[in-house]
PDB file of N, CA and C in Angstrom:
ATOM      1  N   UNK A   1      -0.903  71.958 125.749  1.00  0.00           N
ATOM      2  CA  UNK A   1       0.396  71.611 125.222  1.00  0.00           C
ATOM      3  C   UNK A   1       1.465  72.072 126.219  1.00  0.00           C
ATOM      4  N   UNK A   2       2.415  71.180 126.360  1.00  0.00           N
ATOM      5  CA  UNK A   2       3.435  71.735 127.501  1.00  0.00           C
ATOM      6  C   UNK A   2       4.698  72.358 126.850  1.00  0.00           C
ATOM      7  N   UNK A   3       5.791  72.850 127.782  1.00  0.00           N
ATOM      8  CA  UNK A   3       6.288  73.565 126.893  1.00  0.00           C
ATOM      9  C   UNK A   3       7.568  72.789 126.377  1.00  0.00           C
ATOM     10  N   UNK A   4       7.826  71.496 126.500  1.00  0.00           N
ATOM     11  CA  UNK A   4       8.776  70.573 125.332  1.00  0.00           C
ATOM     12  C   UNK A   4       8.487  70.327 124.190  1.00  0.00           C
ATOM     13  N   UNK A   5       6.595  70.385 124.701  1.00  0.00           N
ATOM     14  CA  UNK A   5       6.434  70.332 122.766  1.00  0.00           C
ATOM     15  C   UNK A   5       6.090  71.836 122.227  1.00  0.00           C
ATOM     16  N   UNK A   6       5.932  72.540 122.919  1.00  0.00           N
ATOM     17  CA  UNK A   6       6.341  74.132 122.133  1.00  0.00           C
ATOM     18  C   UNK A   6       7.449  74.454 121.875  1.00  0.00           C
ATOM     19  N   UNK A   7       8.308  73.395 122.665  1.00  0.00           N
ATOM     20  CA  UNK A   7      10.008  73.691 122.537  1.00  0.00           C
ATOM     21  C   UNK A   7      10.531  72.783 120.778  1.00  0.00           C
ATOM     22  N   UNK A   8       9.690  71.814 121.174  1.00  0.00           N
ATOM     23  CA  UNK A   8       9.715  71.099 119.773  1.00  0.00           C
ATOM     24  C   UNK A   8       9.312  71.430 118.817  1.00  0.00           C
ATOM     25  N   UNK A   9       8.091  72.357 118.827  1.00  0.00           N
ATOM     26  CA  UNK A   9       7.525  72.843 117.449  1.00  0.00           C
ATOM     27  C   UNK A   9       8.942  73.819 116.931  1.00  0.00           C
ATOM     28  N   UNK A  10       9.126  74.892 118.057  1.00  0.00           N
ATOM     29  CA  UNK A  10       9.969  76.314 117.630  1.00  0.00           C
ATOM     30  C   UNK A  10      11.137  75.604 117.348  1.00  0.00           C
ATOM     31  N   UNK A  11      11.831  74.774 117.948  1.00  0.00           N
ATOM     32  CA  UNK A  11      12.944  73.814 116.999  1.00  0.00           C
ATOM     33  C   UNK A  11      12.677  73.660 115.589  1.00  0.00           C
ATOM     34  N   UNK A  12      11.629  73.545 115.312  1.00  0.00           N
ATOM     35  CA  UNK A  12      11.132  72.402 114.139  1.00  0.00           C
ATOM     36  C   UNK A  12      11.002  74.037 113.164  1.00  0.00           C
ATOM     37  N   UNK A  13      10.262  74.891 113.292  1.00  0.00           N
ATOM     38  CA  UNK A  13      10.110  76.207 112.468  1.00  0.00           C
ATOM     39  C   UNK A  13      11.211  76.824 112.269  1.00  0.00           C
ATOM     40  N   UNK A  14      11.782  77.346 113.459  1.00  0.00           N
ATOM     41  CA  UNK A  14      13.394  77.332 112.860  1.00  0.00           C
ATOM     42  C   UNK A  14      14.249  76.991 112.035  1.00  0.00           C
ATOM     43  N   UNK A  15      14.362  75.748 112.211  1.00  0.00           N
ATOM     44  CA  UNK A  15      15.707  75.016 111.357  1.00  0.00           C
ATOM     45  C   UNK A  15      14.720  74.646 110.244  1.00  0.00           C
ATOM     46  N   UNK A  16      13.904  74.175 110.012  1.00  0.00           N
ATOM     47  CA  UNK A  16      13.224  74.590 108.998  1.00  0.00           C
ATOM     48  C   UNK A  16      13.514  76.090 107.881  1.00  0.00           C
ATOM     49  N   UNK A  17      13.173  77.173 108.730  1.00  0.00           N
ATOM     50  CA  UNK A  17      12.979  78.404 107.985  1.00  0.00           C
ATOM     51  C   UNK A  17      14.503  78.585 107.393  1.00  0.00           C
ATOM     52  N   UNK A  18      15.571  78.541 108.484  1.00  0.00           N
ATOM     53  CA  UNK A  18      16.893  78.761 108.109  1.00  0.00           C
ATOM     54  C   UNK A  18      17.373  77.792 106.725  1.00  0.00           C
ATOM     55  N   UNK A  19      17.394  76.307 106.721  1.00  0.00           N
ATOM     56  CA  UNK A  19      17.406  75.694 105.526  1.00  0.00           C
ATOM     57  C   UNK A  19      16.698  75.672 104.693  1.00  0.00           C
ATOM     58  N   UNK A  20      15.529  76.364 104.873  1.00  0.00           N
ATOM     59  CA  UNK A  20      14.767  76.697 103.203  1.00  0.00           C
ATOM     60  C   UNK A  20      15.351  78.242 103.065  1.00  0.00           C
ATOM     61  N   UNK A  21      16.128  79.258 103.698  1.00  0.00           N
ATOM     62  CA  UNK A  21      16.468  80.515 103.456  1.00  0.00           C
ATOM     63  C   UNK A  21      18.097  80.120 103.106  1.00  0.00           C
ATOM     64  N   UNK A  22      18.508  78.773 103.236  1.00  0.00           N
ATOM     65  CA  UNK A  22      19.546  78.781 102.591  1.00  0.00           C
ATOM     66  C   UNK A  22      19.140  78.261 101.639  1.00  0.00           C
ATOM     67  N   UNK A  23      18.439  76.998 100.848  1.00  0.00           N
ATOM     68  CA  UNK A  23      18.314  76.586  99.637  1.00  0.00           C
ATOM     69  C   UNK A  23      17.315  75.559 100.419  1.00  0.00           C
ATOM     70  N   UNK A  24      16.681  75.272  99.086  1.00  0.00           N
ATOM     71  CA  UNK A  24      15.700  73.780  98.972  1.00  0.00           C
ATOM     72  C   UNK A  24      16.432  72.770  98.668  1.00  0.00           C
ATOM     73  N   UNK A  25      17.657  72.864  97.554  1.00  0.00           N
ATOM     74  CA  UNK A  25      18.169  71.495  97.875  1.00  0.00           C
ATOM     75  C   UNK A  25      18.755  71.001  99.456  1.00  0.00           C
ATOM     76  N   UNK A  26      19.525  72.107 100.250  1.00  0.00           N
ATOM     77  CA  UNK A  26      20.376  71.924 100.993  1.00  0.00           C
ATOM     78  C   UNK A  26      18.860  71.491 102.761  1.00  0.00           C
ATOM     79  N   UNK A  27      17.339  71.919 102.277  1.00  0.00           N
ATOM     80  CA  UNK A  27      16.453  71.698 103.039  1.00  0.00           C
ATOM     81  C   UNK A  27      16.283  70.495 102.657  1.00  0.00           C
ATOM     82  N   UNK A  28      15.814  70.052 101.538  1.00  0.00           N
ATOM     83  CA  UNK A  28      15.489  68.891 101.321  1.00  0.00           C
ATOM     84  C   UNK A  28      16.975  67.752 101.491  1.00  0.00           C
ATOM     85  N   UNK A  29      17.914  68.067 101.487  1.00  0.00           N
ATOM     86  CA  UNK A  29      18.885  67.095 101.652  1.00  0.00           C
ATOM     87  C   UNK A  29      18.968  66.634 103.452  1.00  0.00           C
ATOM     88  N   UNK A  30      19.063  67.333 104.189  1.00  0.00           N
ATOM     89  CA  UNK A  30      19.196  67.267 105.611  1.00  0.00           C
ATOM     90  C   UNK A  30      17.305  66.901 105.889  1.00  0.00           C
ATOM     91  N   UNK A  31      16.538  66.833 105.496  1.00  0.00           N
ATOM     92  CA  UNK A  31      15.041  66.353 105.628  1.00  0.00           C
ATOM     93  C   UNK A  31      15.372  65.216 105.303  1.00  0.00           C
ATOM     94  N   UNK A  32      15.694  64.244 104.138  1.00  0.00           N
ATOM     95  CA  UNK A  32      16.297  63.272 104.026  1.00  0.00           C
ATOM     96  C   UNK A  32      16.905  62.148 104.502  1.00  0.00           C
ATOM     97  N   UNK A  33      18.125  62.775 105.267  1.00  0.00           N
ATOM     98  CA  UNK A  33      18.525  62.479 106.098  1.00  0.00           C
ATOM     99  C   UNK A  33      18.120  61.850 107.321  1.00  0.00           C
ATOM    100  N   UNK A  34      16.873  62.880 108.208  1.00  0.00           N
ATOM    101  CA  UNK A  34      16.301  62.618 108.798  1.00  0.00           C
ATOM    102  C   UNK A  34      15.399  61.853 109.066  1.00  0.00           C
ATOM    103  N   UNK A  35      14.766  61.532 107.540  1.00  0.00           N
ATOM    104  CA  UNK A  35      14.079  60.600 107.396  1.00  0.00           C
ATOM    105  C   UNK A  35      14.807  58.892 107.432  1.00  0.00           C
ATOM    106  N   UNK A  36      15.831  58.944 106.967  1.00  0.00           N
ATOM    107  CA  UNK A  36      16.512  57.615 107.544  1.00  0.00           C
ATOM    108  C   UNK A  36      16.610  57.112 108.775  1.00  0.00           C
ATOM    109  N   UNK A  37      16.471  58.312 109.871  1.00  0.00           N
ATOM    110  CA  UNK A  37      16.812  57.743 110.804  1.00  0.00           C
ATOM    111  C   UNK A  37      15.493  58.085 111.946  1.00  0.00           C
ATOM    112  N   UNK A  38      14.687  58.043 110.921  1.00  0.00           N
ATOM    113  CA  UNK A  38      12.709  57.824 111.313  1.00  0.00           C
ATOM    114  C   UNK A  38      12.573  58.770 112.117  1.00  0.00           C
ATOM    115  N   UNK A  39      13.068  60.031 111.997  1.00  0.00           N
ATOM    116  CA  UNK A  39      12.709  61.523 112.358  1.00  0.00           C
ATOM    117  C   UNK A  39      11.943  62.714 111.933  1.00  0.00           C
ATOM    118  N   UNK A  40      11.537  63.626 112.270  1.00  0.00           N
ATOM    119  CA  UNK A  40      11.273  64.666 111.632  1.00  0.00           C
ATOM    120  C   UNK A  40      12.129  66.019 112.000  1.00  0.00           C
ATOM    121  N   UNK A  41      11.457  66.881 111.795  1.00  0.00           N
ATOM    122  CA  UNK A  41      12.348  68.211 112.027  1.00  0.00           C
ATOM    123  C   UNK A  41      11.759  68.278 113.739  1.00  0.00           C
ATOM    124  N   UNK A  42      10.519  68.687 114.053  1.00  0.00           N
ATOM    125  CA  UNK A  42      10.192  68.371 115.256  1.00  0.00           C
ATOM    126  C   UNK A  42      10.643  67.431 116.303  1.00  0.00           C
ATOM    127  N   UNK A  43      11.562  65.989 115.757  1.00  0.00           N
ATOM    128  CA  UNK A  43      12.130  65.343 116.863  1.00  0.00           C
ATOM    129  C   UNK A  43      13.245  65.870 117.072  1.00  0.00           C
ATOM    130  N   UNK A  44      13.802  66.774 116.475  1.00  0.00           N
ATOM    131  CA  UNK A  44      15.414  66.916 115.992  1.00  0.00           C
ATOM    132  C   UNK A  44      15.663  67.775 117.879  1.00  0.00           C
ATOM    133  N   UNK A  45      14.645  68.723 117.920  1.00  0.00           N
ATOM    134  CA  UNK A  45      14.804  69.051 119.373  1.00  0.00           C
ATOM    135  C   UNK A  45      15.097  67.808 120.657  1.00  0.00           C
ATOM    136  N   UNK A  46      14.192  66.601 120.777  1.00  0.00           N
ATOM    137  CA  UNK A  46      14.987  65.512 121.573  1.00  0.00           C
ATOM    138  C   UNK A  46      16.396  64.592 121.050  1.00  0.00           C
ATOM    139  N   UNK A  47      16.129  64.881 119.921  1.00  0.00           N
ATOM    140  CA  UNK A  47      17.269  63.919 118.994  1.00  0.00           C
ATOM    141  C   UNK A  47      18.461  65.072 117.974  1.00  0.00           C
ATOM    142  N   UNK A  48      18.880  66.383 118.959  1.00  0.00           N
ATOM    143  CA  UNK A  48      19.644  67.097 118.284  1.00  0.00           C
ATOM    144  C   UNK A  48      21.086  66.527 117.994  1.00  0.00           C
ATOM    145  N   UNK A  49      21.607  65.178 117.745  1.00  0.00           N
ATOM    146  CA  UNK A  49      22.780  64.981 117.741  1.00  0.00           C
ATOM    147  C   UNK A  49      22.207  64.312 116.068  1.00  0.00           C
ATOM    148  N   UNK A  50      21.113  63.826 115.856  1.00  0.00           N
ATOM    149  CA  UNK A  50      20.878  63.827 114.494  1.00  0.00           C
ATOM    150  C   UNK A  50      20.497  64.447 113.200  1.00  0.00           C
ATOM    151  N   UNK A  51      20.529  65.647 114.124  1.00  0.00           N
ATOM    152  CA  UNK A  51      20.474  66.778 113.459  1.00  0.00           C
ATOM    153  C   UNK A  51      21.612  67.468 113.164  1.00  0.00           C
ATOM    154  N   UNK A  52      22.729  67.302 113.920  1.00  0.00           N
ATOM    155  CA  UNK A  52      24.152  67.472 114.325  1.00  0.00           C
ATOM    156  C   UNK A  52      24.486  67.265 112.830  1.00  0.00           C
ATOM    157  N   UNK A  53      24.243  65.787 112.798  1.00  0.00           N
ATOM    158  CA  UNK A  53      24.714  65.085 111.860  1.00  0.00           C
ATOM    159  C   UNK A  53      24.499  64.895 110.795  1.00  0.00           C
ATOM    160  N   UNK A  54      23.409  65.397 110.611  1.00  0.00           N
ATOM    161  CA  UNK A  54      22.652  65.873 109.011  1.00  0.00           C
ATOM    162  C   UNK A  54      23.301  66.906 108.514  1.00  0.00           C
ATOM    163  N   UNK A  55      23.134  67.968 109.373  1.00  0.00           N
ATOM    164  CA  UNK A  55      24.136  69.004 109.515  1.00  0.00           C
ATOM    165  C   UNK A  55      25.527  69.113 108.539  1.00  0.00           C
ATOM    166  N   UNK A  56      26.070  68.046 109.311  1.00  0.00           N
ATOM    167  CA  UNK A  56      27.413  68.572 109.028  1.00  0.00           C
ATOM    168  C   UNK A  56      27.882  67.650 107.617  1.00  0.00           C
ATOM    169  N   UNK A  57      26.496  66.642 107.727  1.00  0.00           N
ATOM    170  CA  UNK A  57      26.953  66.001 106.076  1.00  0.00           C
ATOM    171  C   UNK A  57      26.620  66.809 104.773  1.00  0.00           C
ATOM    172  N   UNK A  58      25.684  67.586 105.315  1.00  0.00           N
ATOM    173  CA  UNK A  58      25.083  68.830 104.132  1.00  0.00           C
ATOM    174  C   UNK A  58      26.038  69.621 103.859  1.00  0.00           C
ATOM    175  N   UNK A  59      26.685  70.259 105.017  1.00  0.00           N
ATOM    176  CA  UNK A  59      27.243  71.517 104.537  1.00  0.00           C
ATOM    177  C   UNK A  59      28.466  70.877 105.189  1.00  0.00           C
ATOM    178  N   UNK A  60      29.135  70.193 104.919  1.00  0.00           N
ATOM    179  CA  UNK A  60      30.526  69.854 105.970  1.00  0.00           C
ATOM    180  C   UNK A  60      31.135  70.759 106.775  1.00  0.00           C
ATOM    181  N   UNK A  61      32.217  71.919 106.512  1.00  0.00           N
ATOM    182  CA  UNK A  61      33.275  72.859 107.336  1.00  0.00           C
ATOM    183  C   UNK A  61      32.226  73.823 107.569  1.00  0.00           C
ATOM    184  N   UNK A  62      31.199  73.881 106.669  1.00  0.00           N
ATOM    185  CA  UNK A  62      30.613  75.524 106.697  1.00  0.00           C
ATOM    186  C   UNK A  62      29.548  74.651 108.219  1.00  0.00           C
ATOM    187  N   UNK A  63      29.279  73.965 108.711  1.00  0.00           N
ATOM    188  CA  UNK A  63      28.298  73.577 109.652  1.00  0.00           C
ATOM    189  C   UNK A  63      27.769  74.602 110.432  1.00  0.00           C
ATOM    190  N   UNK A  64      28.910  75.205 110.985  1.00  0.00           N
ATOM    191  CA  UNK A  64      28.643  75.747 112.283  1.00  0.00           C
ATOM    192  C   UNK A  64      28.047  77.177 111.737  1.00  0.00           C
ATOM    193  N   UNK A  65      28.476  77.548 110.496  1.00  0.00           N
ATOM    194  CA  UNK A  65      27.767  78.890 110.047  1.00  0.00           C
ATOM    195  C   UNK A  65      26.127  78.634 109.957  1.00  0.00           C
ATOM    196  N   UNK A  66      25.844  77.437 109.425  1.00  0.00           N
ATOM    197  CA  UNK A  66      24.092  77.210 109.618  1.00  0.00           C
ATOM    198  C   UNK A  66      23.811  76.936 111.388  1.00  0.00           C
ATOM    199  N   UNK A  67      24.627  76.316 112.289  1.00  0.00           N
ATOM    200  CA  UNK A  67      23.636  76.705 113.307  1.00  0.00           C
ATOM    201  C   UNK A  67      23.849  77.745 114.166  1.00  0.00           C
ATOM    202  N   UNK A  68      25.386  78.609 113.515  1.00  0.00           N
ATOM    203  CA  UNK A  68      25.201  79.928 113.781  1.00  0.00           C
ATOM    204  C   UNK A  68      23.542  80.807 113.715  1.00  0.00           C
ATOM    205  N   UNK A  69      23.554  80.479 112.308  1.00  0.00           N
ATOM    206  CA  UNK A  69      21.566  81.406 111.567  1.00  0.00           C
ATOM    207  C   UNK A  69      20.746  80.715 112.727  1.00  0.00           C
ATOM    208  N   UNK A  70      21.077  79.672 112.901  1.00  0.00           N
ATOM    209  CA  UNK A  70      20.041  78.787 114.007  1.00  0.00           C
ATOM    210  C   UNK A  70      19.514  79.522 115.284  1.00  0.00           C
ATOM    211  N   UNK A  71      21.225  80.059 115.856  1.00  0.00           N
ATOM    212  CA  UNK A  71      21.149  80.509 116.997  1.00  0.00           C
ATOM    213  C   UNK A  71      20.949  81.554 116.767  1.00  0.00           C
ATOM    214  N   UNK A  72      21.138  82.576 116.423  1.00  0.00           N
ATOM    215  CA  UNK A  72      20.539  83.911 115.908  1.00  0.00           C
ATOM    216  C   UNK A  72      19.589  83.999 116.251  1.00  0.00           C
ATOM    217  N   UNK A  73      18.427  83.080 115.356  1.00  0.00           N
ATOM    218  CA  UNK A  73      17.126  82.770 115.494  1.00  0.00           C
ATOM    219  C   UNK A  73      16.288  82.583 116.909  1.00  0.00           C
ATOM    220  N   UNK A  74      16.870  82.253 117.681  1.00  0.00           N
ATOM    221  CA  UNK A  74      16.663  82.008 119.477  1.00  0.00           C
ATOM    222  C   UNK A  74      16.884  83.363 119.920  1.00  0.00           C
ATOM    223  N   UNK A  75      17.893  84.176 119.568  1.00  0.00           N
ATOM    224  CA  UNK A  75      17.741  85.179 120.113  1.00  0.00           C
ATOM    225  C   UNK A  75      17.788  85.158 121.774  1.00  0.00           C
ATOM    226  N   UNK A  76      17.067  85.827 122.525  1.00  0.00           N
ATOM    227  CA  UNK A  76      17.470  85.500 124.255  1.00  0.00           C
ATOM    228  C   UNK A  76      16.260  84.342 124.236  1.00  0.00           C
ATOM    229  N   UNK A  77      16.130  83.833 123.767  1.00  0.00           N
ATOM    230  CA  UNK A  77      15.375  82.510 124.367  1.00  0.00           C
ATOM    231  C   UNK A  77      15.993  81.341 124.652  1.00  0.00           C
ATOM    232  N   UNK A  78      17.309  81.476 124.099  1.00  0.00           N
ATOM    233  CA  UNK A  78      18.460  80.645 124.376  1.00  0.00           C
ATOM    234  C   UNK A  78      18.989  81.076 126.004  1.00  0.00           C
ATOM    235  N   UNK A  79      19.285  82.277 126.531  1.00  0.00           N
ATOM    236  CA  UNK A  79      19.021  82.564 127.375  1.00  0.00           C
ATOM    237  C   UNK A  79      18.213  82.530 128.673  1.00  0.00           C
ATOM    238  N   UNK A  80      17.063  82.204 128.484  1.00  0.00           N
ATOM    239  CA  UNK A  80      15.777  82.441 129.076  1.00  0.00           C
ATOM    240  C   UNK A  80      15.392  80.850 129.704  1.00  0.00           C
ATOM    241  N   UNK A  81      15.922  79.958 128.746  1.00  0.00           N
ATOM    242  CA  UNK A  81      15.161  78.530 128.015  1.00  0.00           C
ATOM    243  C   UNK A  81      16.549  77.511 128.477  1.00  0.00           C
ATOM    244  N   UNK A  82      16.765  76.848 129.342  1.00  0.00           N
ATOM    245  CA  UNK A  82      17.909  75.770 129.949  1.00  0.00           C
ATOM    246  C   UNK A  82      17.741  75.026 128.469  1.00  0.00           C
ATOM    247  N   UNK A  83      16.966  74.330 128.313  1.00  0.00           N
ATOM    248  CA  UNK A  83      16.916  72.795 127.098  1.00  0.00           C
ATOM    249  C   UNK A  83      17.041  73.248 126.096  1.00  0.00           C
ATOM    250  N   UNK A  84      16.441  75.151 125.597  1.00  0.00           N
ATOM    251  CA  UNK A  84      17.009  75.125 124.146  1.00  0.00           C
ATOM    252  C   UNK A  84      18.262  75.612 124.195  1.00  0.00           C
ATOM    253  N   UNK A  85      18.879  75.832 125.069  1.00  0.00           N
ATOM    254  CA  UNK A  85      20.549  75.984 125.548  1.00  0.00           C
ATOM    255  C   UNK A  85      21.188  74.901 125.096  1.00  0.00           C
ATOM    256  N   UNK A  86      20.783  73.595 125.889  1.00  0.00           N
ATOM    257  CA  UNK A  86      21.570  72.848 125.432  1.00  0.00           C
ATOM    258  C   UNK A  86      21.044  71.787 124.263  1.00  0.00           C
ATOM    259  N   UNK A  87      19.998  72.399 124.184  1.00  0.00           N
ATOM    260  CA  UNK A  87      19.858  71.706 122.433  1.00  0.00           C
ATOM    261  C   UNK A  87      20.493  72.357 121.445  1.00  0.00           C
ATOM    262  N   UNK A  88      20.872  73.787 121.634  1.00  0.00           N
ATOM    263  CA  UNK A  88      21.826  74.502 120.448  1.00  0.00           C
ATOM    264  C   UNK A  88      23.571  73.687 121.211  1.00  0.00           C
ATOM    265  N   UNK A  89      23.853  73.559 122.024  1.00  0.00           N
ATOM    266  CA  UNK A  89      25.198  72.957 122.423  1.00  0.00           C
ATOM    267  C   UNK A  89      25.260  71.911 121.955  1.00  0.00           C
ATOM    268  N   UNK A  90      24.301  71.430 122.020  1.00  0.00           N
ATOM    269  CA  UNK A  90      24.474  69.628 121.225  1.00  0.00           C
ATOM    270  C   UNK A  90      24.580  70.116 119.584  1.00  0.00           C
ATOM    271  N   UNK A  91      23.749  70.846 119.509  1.00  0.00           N
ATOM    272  CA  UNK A  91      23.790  71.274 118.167  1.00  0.00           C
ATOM    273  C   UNK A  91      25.063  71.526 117.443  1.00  0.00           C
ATOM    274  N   UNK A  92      25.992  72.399 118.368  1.00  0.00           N
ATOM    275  CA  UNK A  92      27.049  72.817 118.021  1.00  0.00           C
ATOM    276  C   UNK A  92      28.561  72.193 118.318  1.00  0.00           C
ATOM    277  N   UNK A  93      28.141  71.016 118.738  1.00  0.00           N
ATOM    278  CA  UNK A  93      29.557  70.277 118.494  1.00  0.00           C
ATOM    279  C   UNK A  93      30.065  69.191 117.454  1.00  0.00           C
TER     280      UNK A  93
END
């Protein structure tokens, strides 16, 4: 396994863990979402602007506080890691 798709799994466990530690509706609503637009949580790492956007329809103003927990979650691997850098930047606009 190379490491985009280890980059894709730890995307995918993440934002996962964080929206089921905020609620199941607010997980299952942004899963939803995703599913419209023939994704999973695992693509959301190549396709983070649809995740963006799930995002910010779930929780509107509060957005950036969930991929605040997001980034937390990276810890220095955000650091360490160029693509999950700018997959949390895409994330966060």
């Amino acid at each position: 396994m190379d490491d985009e798709h280890i980059n894709a799994d730890v995307v995918a466990s993440i934002v996962e863990k964080i929206l089921m530690n905020i609620g199941m509706t607010a997980y299952a609503k942004v899963s939803e979402i995703l599913t419209e637009y023939n994704i999973t949580f695992t693509d959301c790492y190549r396709k983070p602007d649809i995740l963006n956007f799930a995002i910010k329809e779930v929780f509107d103003n509060e957005y950036l506080s969930v991929v605040e927990k997001i980034r937390t979650e990276f810890g220095k691997l955000e650091d360490e890691n160029h693509n999950l850098a700018k997959f949390l930047q895409k994330l966060s606009e």
